[in-house]
Protein backbone atom coordinates (compact mmCIF):
# COMPACT_ATOMS: atom_id res chain seq x y z
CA UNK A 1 114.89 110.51 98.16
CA UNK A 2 117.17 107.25 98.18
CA UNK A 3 120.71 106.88 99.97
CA UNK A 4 122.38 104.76 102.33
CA UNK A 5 123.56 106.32 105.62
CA UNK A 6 126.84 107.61 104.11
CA UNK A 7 125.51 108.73 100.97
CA UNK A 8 124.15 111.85 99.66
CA UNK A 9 120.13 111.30 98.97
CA UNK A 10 119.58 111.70 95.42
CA UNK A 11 116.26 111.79 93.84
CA UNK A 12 114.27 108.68 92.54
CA UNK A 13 115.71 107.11 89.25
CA UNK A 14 113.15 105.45 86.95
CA UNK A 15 112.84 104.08 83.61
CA UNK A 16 109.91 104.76 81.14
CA UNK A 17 109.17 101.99 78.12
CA UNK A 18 106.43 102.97 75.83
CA UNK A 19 105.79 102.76 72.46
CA UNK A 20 103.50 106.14 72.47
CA UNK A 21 105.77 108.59 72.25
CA UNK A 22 103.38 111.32 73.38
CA UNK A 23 102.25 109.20 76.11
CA UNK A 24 105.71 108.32 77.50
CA UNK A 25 106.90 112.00 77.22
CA UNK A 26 103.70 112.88 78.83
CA UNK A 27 104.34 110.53 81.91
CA UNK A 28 107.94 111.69 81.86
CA UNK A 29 106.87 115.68 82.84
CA UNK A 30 104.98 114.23 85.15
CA UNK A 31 107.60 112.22 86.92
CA UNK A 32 110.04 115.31 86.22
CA UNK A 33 107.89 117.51 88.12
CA UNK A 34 107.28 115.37 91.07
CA UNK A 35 111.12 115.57 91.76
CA UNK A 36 111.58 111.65 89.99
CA UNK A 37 114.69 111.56 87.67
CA UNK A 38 113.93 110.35 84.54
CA UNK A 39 116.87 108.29 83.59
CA UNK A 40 116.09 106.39 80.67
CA UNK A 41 113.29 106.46 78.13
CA UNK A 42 112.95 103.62 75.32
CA UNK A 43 109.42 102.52 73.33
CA UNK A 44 109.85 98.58 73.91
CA UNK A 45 110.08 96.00 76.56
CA UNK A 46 113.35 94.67 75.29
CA UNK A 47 115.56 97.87 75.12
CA UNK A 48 113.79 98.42 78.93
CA UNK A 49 115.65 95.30 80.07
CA UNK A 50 118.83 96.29 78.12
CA UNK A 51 118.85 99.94 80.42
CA UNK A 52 118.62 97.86 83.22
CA UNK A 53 121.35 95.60 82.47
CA UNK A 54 123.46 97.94 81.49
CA UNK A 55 122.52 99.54 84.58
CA UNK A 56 122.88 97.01 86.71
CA UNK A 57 119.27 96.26 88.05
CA UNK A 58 118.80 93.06 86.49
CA UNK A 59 120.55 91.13 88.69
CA UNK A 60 119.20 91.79 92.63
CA UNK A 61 117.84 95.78 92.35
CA UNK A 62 120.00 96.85 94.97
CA UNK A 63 123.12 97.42 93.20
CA UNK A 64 121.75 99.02 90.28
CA UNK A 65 120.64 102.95 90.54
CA UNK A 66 117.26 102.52 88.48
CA UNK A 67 115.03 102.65 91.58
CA UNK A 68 111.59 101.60 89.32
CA UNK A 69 110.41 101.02 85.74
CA UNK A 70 106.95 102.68 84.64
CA UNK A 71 106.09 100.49 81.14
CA UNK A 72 103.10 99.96 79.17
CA UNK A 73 101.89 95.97 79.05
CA UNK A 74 101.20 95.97 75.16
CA UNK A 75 104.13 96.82 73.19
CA UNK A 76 106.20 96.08 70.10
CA UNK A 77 106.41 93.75 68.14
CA UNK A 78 103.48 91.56 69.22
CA UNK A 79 101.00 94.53 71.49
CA UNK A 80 100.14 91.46 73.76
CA UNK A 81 101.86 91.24 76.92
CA UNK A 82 105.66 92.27 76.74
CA UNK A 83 105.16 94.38 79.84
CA UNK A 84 104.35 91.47 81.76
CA UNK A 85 106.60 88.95 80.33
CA UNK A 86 109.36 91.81 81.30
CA UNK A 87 108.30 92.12 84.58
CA UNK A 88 108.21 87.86 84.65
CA UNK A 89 112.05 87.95 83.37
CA UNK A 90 112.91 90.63 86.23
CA UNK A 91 111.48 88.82 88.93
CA UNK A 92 113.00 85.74 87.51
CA UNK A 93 116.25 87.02 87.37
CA UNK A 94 116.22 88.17 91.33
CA UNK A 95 115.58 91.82 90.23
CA UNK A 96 113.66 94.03 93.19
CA UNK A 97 113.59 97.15 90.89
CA UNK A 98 110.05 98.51 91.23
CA UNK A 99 107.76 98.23 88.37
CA UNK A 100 104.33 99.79 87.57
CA UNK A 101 102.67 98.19 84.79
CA UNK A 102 100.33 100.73 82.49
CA UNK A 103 97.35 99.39 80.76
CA UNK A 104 94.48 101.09 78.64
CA UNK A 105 91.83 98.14 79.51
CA UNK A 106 90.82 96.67 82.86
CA UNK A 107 92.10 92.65 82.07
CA UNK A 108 91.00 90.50 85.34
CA UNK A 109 93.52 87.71 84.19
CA UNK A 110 96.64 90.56 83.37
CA UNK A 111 96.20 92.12 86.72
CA UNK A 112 96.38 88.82 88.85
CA UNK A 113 99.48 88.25 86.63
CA UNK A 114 101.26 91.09 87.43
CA UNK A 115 100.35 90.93 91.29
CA UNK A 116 101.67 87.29 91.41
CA UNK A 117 105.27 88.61 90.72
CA UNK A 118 104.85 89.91 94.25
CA UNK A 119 106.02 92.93 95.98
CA UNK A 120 107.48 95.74 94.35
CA UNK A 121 104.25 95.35 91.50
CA UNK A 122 101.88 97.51 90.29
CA UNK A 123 99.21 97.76 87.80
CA UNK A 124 97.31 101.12 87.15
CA UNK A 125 94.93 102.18 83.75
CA UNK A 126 96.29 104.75 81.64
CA UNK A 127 93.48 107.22 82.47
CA UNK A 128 95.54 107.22 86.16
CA UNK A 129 98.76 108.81 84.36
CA UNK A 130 96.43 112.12 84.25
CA UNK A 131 96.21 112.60 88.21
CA UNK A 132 99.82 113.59 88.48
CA UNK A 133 100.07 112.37 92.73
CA UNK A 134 98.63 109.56 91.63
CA UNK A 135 101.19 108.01 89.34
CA UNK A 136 104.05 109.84 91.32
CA UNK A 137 102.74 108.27 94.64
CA UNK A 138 102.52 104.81 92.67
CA UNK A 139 106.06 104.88 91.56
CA UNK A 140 107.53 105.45 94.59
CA UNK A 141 105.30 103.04 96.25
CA UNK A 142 106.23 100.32 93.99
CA UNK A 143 109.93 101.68 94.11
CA UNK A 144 110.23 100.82 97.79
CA UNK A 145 109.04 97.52 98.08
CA UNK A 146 104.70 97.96 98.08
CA UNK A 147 102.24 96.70 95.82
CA UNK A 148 99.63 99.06 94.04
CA UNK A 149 96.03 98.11 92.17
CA UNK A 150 94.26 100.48 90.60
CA UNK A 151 91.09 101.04 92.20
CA UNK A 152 88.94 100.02 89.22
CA UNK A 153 90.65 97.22 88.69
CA UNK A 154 90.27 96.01 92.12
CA UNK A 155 86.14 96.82 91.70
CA UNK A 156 86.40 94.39 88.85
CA UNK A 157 87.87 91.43 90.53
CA UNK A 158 86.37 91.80 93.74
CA UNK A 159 82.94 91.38 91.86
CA UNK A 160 84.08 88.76 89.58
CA UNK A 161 85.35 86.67 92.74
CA UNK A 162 82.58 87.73 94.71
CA UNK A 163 81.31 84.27 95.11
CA UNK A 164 84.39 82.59 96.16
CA UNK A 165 84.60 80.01 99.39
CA UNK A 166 86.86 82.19 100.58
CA UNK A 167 85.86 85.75 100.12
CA UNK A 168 82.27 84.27 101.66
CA UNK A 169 84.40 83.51 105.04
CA UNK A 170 84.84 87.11 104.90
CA UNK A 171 82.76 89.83 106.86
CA UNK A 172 82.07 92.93 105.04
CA UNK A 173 83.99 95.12 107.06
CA UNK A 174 86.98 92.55 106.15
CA UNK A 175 86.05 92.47 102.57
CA UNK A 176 86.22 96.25 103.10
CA UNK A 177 89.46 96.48 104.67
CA UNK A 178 91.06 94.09 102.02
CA UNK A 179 89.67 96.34 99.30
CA UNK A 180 91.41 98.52 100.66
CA UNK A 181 94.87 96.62 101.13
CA UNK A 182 94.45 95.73 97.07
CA UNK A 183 94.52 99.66 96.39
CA UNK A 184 98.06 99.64 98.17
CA UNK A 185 96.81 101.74 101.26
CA UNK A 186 98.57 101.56 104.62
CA UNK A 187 96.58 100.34 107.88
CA UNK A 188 96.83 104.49 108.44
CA UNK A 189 95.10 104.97 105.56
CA UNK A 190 92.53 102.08 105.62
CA UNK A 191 91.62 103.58 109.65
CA UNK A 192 91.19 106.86 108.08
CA UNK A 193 89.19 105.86 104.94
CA UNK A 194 86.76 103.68 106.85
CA UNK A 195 86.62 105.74 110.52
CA UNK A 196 88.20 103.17 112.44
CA UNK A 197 91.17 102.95 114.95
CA UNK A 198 93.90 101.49 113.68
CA UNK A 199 94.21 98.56 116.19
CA UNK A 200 90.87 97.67 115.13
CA UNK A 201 92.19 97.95 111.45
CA UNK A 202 94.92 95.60 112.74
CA UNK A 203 92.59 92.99 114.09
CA UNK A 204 90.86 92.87 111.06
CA UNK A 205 93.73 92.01 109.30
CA UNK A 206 94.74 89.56 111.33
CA UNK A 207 91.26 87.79 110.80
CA UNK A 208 91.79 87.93 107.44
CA UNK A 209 95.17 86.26 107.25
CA UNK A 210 93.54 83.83 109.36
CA UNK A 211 90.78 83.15 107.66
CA UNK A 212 92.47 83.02 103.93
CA UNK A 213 95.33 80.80 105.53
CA UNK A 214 97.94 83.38 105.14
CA UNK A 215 101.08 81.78 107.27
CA UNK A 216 102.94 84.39 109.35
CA UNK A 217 106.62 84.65 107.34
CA UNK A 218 109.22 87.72 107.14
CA UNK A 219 109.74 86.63 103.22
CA UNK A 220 106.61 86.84 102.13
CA UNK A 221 104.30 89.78 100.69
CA UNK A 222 101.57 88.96 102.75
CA UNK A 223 98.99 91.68 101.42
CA UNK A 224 99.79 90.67 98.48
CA UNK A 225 99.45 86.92 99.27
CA UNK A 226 96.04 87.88 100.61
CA UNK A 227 94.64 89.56 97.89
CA UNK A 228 94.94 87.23 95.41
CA UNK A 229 94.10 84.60 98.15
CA UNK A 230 90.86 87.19 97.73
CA UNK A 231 90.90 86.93 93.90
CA UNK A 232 90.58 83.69 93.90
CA UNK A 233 93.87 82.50 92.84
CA UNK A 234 96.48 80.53 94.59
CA UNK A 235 99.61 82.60 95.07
């Protein structure tokens, strides 16, 4: 639920842009039923970034009352990257509304791209939108500031970097741990998935900023920063 400390909560507010009308209904219901309001539902990138305007999330996030955007990455009129170029122009802009990009493929070079706008980002395949918690847990992570990968996606890259200087500075428990980080899980949730106590979770982390030269800062998404440190990209 979102409201300040003299407002009434209200549920999640969230745009869908797809061109496949089936699809977009489809992840609609879903949203619907996980108690997200569907405010506005359009089949290109363009009249995604006229909602927002008109609703006021173009210009910072905060003020306007779409909390996230859920949008495919190929859509009319080219089917090559609008998604991404949308999120590009909403990051550009100063816009913090959440976004959670939709592809059919696993694309290495899309992913990285969409993770580089920073926090707020995320990138899931379509076959995801059919685990309902999934997508509904990825909106509202994305909604409130976190990053999500989808877990294949993250396979792919990890093994396509795997011979990096940098991921080779890396135990495998770390390499572990920041697998984990680039599926959007919480230290909780990384101490739980691989049995260990969260300071030790904590530790590791901090060896891993260390090691991929992540500088301490309060502006900065530094999971983010680390995985595609991890990728093999500069941030």
């Amino acid at each position: 639920m979102v409201g300040g400390d003299n407002s009434v909560a209200r549920p999640l507010r969230v745009a869908v842009a797809d061109d496949a009308v089936l699809l977009r209904e489809g992840i609609g219901q879903i949203l619907r039923a996980g108690g997200v309001e569907v405010v506005a539902s359009v089949d290109t990138a363009e009249q995604l970034l006229d909602a927002l305007a008109a609703d006021g999330g173009t210009d910072g996030g905060s003020d306007g009352s779409i909390d996230a955007v859920v949008l495919d990455i190929k859509m009319p009129p080219t089917h090559t990257d609008e998604g991404l170029r949308a999120l590009e122009t909403l990051r550009a802009s100063g816009s913090q509304v959440g976004v959670l990009l939709l592809s059919m493929y696993t694309t290495a070079s899309y992913a990285i791209r969409a993770m580089s706008a920073g926090s707020g980002t995320g990138y899931l395949l379509k076959d995801r939108v059919a685990d309902a918690d999934a997508l509904v847990n990825a909106v509202r992570t994305v909604a409130s500031g976190g990053s999500v990968v989808d877990p294949e996606v993250v396979q792919v890259l990890v093994a396509a970097r795997s011979t990096e200087a940098a991921v080779e500075s890396l135990s495998s428990r770390e390499v572990d741990v920041l697998r984990l980080m680039a599926e959007g899980m919480s230290n909780a949730g990384i101490a739980a998935a691989l049995h260990l106590s969260l300071r030790t979770v904590e530790s590791h982390i901090g060896h891993i900023m260390n090691k991929l030269d992540i500088e301490e800062t309060t502006e900065g998404h530094r999971r983010v920063l680390a995985v595609l440190r991890f990728l093999g990209r500069d941030a």
